[in-house]
Protein backbone atom coordinates (compact mmCIF):
# COMPACT_ATOMS: atom_id res chain seq x y z
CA UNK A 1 -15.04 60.74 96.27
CA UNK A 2 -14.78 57.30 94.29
CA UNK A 3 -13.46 55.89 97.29
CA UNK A 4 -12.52 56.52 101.02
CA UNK A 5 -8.73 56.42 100.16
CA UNK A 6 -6.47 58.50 102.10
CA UNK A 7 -4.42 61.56 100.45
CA UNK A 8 -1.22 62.11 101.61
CA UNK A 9 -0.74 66.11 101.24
CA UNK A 10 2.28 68.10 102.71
CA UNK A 11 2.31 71.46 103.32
CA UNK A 12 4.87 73.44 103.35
CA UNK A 13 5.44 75.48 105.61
CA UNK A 14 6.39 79.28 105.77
CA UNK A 15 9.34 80.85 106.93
CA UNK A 16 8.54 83.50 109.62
CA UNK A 17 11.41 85.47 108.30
CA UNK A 18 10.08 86.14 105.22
CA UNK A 19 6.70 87.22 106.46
CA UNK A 20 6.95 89.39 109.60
CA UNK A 21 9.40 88.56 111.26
CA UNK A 22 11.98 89.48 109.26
CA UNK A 23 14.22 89.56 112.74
CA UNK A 24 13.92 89.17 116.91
CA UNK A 25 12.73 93.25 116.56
CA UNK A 26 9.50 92.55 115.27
CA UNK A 27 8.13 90.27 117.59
CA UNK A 28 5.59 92.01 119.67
CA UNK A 29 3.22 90.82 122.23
CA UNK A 30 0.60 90.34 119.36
CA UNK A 31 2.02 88.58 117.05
CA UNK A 32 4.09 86.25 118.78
CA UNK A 33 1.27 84.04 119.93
CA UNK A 34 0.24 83.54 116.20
CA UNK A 35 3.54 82.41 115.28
CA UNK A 36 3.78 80.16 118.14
CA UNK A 37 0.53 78.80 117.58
CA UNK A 38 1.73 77.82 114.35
CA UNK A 39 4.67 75.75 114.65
CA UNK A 40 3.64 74.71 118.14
CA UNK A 41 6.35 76.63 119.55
CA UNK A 42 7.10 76.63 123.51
CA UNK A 43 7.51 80.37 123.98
CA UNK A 44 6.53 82.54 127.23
CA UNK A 45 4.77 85.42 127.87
CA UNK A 46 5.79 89.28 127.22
CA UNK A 47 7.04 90.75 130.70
CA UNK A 48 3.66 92.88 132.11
CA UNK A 49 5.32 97.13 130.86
CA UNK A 50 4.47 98.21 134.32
CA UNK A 51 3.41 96.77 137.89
CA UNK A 52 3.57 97.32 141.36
CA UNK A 53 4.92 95.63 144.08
CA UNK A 54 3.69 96.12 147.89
CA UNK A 55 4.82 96.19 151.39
CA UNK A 56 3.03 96.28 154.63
CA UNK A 57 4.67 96.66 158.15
CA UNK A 58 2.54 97.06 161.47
CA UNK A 59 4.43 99.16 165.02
CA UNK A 60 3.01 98.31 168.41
CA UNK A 61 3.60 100.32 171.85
CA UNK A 62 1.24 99.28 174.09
CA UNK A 63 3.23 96.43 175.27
CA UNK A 64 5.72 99.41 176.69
CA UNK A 65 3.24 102.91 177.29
CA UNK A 66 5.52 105.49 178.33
CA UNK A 67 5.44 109.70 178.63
CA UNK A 68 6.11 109.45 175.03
CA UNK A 69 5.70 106.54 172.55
CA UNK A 70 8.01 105.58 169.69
CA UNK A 71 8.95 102.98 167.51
CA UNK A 72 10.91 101.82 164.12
CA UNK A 73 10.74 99.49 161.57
CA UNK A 74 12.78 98.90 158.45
CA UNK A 75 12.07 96.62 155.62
CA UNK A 76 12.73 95.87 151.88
CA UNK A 77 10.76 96.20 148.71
CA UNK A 78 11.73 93.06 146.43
CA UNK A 79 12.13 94.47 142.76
CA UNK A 80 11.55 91.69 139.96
CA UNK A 81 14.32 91.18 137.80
CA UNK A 82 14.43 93.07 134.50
CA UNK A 83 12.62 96.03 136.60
CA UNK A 84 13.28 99.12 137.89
CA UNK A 85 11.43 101.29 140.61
CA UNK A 86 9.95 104.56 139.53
CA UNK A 87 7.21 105.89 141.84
CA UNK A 88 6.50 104.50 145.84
CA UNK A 89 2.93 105.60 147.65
CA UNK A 90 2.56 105.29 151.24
CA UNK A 91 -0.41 104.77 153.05
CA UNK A 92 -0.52 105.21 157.00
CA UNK A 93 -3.40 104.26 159.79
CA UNK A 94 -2.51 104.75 163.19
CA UNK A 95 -4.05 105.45 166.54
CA UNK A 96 -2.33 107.85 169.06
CA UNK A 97 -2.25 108.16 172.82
CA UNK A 98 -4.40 111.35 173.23
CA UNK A 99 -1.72 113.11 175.10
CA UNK A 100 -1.98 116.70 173.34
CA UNK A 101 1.16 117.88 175.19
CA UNK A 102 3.62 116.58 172.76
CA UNK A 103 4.01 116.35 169.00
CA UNK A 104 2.83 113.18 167.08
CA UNK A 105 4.84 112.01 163.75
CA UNK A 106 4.92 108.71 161.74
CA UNK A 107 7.56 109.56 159.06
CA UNK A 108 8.11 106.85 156.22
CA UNK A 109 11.28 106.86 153.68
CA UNK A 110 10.77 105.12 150.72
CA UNK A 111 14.35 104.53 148.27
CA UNK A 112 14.83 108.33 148.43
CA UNK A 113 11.74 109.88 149.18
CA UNK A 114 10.17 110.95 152.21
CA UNK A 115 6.58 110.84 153.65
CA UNK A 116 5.69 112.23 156.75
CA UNK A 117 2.34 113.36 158.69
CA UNK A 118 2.43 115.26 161.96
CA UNK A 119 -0.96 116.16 163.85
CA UNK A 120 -2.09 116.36 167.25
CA UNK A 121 -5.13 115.40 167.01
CA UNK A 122 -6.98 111.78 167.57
CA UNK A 123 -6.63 108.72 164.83
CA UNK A 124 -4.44 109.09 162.08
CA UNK A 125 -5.84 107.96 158.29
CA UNK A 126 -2.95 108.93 156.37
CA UNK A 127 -2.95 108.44 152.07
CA UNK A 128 0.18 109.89 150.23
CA UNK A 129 -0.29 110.47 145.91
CA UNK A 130 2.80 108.39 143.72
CA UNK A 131 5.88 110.32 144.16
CA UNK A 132 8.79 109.78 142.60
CA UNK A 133 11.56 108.01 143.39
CA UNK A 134 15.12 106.86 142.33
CA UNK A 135 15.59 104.04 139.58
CA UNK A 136 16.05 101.15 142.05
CA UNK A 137 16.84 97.71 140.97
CA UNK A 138 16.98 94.30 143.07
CA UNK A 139 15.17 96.05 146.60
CA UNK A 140 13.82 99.27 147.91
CA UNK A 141 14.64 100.16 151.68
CA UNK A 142 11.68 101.39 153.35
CA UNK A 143 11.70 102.86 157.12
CA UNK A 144 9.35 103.73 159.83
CA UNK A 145 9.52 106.05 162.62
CA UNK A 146 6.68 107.18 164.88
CA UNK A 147 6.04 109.13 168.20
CA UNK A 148 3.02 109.45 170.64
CA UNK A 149 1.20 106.59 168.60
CA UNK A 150 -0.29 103.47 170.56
CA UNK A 151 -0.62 101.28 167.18
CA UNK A 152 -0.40 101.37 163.58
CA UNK A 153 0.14 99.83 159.73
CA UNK A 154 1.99 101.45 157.04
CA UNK A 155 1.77 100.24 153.06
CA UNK A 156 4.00 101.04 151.00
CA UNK A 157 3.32 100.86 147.25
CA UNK A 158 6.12 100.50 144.64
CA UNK A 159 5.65 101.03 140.61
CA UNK A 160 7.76 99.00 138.89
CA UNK A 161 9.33 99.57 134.52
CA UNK A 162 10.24 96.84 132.65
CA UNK A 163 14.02 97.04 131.70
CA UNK A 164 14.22 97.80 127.90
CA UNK A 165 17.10 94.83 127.69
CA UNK A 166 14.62 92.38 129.62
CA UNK A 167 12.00 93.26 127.02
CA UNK A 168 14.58 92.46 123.92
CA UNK A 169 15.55 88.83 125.75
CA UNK A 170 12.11 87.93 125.67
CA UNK A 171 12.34 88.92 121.75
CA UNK A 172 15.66 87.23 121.42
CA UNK A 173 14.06 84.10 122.75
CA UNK A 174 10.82 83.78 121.69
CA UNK A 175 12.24 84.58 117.90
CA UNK A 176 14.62 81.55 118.53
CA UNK A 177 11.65 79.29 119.55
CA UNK A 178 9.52 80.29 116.86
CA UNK A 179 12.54 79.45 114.00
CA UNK A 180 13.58 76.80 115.83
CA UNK A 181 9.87 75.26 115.50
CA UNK A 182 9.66 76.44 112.26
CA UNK A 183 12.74 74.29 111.07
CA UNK A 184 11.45 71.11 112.86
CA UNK A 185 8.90 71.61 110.86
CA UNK A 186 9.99 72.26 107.57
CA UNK A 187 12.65 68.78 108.13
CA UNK A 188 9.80 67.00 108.78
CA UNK A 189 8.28 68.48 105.43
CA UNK A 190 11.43 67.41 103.30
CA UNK A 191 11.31 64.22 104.79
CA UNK A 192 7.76 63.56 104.18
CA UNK A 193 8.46 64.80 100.73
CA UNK A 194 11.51 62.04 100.35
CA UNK A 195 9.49 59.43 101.80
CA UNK A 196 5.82 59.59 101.72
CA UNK A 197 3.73 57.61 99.28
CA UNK A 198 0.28 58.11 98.88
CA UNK A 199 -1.43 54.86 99.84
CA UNK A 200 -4.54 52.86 98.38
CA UNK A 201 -5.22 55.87 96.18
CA UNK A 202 -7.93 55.37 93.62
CA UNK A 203 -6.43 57.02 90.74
CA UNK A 204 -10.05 58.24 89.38
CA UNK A 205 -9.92 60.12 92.46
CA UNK A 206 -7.06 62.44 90.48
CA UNK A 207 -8.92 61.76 87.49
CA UNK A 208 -12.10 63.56 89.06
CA UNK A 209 -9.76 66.37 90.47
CA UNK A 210 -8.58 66.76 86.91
CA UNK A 211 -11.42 67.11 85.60
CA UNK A 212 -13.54 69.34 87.16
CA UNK A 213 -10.53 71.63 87.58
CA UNK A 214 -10.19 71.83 83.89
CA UNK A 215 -13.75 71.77 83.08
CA UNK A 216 -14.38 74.48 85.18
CA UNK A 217 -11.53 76.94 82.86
CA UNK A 218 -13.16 75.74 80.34
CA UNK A 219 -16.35 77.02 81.06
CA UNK A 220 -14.79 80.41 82.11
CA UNK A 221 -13.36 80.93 78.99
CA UNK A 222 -16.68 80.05 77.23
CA UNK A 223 -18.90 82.08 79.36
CA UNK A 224 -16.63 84.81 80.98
CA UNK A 225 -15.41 84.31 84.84
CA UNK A 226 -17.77 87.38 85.70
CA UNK A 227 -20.60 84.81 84.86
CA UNK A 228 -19.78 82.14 86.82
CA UNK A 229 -20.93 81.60 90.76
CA UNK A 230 -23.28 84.07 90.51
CA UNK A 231 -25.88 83.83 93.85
CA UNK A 232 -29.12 83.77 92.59
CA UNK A 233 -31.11 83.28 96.31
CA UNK A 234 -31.59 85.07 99.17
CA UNK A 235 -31.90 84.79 102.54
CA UNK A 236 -29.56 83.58 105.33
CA UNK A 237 -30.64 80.12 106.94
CA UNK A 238 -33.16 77.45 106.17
CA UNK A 239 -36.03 78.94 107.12
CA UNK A 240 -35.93 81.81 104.84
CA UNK A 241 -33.53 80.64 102.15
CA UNK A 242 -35.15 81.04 98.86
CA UNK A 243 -34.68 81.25 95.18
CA UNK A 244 -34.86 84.43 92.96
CA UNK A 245 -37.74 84.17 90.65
CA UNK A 246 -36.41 86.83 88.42
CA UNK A 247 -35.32 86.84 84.72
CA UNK A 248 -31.73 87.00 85.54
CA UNK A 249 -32.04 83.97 87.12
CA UNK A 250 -33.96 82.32 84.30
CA UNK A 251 -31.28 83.52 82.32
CA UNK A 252 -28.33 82.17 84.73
CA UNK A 253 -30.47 78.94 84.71
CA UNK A 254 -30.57 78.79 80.93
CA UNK A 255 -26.98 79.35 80.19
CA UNK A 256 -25.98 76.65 83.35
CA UNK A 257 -28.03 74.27 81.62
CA UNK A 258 -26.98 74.51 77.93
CA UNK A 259 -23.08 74.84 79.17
CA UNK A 260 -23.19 71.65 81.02
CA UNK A 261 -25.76 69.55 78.14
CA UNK A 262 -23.83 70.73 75.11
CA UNK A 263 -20.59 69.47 75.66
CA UNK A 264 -19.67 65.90 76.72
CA UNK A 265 -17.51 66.77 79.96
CA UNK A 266 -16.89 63.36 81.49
CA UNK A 267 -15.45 62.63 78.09
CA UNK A 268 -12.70 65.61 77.38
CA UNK A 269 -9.04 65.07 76.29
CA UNK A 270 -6.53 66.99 77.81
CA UNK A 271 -2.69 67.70 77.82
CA UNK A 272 -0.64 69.46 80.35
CA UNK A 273 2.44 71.88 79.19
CA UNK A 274 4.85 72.51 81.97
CA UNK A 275 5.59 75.05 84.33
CA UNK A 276 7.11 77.60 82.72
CA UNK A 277 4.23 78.63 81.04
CA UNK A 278 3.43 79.93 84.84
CA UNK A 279 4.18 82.82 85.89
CA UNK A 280 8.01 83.17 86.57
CA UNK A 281 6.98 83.92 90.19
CA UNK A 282 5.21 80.33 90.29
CA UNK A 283 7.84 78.50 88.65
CA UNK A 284 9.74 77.26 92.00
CA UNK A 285 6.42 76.18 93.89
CA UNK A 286 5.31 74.45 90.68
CA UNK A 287 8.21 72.43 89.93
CA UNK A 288 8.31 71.07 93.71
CA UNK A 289 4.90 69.73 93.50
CA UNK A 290 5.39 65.58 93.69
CA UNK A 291 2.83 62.83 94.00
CA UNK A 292 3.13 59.24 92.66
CA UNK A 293 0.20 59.53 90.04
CA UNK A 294 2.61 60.57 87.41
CA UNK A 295 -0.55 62.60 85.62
CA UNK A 296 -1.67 63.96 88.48
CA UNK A 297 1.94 65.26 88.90
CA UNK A 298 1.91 66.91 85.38
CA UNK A 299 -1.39 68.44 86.51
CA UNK A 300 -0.21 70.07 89.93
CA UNK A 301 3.21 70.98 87.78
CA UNK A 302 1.81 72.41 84.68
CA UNK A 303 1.46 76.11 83.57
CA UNK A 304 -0.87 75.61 80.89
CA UNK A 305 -3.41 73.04 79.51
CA UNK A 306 -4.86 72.19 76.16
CA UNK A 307 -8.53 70.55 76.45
CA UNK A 308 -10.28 69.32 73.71
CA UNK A 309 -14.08 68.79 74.51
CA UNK A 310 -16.55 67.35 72.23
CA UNK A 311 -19.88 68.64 71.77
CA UNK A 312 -22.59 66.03 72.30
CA UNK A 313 -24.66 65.13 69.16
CA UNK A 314 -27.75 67.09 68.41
CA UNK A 315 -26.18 70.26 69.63
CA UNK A 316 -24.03 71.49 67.16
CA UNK A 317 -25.76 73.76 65.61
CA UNK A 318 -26.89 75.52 68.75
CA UNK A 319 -23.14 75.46 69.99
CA UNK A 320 -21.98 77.26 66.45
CA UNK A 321 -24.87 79.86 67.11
CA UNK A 322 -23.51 80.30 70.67
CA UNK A 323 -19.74 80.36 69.53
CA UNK A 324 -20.87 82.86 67.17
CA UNK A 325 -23.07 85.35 68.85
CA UNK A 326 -22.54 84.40 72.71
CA UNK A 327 -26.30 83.74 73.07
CA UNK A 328 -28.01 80.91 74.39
CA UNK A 329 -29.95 79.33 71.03
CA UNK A 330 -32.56 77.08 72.45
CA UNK A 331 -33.76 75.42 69.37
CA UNK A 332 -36.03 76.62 66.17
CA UNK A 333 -35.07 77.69 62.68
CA UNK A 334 -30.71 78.23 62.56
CA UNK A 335 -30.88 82.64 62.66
CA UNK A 336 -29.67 84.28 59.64
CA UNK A 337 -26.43 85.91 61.26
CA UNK A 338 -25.31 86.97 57.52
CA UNK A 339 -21.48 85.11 58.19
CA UNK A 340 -20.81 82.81 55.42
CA UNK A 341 -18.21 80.87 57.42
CA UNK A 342 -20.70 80.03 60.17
CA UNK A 343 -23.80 79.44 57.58
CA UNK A 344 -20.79 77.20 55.85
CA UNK A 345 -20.13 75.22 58.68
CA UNK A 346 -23.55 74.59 59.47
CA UNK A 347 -24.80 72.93 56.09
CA UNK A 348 -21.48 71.24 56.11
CA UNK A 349 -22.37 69.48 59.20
CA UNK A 350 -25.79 69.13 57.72
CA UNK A 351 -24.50 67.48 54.48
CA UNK A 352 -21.12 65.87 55.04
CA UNK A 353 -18.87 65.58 51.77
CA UNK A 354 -17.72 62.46 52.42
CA UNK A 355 -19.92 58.77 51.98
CA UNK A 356 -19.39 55.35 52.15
CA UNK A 357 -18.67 53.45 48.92
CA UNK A 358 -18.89 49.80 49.83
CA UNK A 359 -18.95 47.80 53.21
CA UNK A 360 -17.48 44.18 53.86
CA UNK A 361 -16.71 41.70 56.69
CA UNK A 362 -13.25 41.31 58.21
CA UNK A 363 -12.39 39.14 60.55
CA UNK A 364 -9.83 39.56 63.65
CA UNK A 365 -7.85 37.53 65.36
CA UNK A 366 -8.75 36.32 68.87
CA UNK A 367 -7.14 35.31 72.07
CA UNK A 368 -9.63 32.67 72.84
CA UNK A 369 -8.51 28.84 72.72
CA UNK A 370 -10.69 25.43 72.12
CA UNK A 371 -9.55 22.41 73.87
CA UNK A 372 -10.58 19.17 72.13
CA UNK A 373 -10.85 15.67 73.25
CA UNK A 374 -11.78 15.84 75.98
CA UNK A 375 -11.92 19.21 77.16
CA UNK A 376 -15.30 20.69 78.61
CA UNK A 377 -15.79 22.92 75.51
CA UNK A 378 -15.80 20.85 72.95
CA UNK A 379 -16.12 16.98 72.79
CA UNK A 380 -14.24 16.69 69.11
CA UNK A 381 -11.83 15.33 67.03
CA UNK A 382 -8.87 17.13 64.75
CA UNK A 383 -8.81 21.24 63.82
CA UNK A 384 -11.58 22.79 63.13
CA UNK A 385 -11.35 23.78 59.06
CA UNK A 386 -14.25 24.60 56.82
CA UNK A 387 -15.12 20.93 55.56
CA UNK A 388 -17.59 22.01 53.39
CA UNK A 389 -15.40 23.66 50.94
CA UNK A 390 -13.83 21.41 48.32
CA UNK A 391 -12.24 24.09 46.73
CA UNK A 392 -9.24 24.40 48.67
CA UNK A 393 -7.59 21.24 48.47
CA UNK A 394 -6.58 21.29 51.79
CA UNK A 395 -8.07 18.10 53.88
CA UNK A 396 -8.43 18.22 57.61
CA UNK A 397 -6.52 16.64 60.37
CA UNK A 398 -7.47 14.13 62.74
CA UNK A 399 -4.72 15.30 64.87
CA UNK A 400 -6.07 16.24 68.40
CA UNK A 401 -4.95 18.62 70.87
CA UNK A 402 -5.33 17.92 74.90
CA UNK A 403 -4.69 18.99 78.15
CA UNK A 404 -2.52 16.83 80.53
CA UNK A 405 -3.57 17.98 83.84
CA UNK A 406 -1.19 17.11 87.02
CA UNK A 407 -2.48 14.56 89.55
């Protein structure tokens, strides 16, 4: 850059609602963090589809052995708001009193659904499957009952659905965070676009933009846009980079060299047309574009451009040929290429028509100022006149001109 100046650039930005989110339906738990991201949004989390939710409760009767052993317990499942309960497992370990006589049960209800397991025999390691159970919201009663058993745990298991309403408040919200974001944003935009001036900007900095923009259309309507950023190396890093030493390249070479010599580029004239020479499409965005370079402004604003670019002396001819045939002409005899309009146009810039008859002096006037008597320049007296010539008539002053200078 000529200079280290800052750029002021604002960007405008885009309105969710005319990309993706065309309403709260169509955020998802993908794309919502990209739109937050964006605007800096403060949004939370989707709700988890599915999870589960656990209980454990523990029975003791050894404090109180009897004939026959038994004890209850009764408890709650806390439900998450904006879920329901769908399935419950139970899982039992228990240890009984190894009195065969009499029948041994630790029966659990879950919401609706029961699990059981009877056996006489020693310790108890009971695991039920996910069963089924009603659509409860807020809690889940759970019970315990068991007989002829010293000691023992139950866990109960719940699987908890996300409410299809709870899911669409998250949307509802997050899509109000996002636009909400989104509009601070884009008020900060039109402000910035009100307000800001771009400071200590070098305008040859937009001069340089200008330029290479334009001289690189330029060249793509010369040479074709298929011909231009061709990669002529190979290899990935450093250590293996390396040219291709191939006649294409000597070719791409050629034609880089005698685009970029023939012409004088740092010396083109241009004028920008406006916008709606754009496409129609364009015409909105175009007209919006401001900076205080009022130039640079046509620039970013213009549809079209007409570039004038003068070919550097000693390389017409080999332009013409170029212009003519589209090949590079690297010096020699001028081809015969059998056009009379190009062979034409080549002697005529060979012999010119036109010649200079007679030359003479002329003076201009100047801004520059002699102070006499006394001044530093000249230590003098009167105008200066030609007082050698006696053929005027006109005799010279001794008038004298000074400079009073303030004490």
């Amino acid at each position: 850059l000529p200079d280290s100046s800052a750029v002021a650039v604002l960007t405008k930005p885009v309105d969710p609602r005319t990309a993706d989110l065309t309403d709260f339906r169509s955020i998802n738990e993908t794309n919502f963090a990209i739109w937050a991201a964006a605007y800096n949004a403060e949004v939370q989390v989707p709700p988890q589809e599915s999870m589960y939710i656990g209980k454990s409760l523990t029975f003791d009767a050894t404090i109180n052995i009897q004939h026959i052993e038994f004890n209850s317990k009764e408890a709650q499942v806390t439900i998450p708001e904006g879920y329901f309960a769908t399935e419950a497992k139970v899982q039992i370990a228990a240890m009984d009193d190894n009195d065969t006589r009499h029948a041994k049960c630790v029966c659990v209800k879950v919401g609706d659904a029961d699990f059981a397991d009877y056996t006489s025999l020693g310790k108890v390691n009971f695991k039920s499957i996910y069963t089924p159970i009603a659509r409860f919201t807020g809690n889940v009663p759970v019970s315990v009952a068991q007989s002829n058993y010293f000691t023992g745990n139950v866990n109960v298991s719940v699987k908890v659905q996300r409410l299809p309403e709870h899911y669409r408040q998250w949307q509802l919200d997050t899509f109000r965070s996002i636009i909400e974001a989104y509009e601070k944003k884009m008020a900060e935009y039109n402000e910035g676009s009100k307000t800001s001036v771009e400071v200590n900007t070098n305008p040859l900095f937009y001069r340089q933009v200008e330029n290479t923009v334009l001289r690189k259309n330029c060249i793509s309507y010369l040479v074709g846009q298929n011909n231009l950023g061709r990669k002529m190396y190979s290899g990935s890093n450093v250590t293996d980079m390396k040219p291709d030493l191939t006649s294409d390249m000597d070719r791409y070479a050629g034609l880089v060299k005698f685009i970029e010599q023939a012409f004088e580029w740092d010396l083109i004239s241009y004028n920008f047309y406006p916008f709606y020479w754009a496409d129609k499409n364009k015409w909105q965005e175009l007209y919006q574009q401001e900076v205080s370079d009022p130039l640079f402004r046509s620039f970013l604003q213009s549809g079209m451009a007409r570039v004038i670019a003068t070919v550097r002396p000693g390389f017409e001819e080999a332009v013409m040929h170029y212009m003519a045939t589209g090949q590079v002409w690297n010096g020699g005899e001028v081809p015969v290429l059998g056009d009379d309009l190009y062979l034409s146009i080549v002697e005529e810039l060979k012999n010119p028509t036109y010649y200079v008859e007679e030359i003479w002096e002329t003076r201009v006037p100047t801004t520059l100022t002699v102070i006499q008597s006394g001044g530093i320049a000249l230590a003098a007296v009167g105008l200066p006149c030609d007082c050698g010539d006696t053929n005027t008539g006109i005799e010279y002053s001794n008038a004298q001109m000074g400079v009073v200078i303030p004490a």
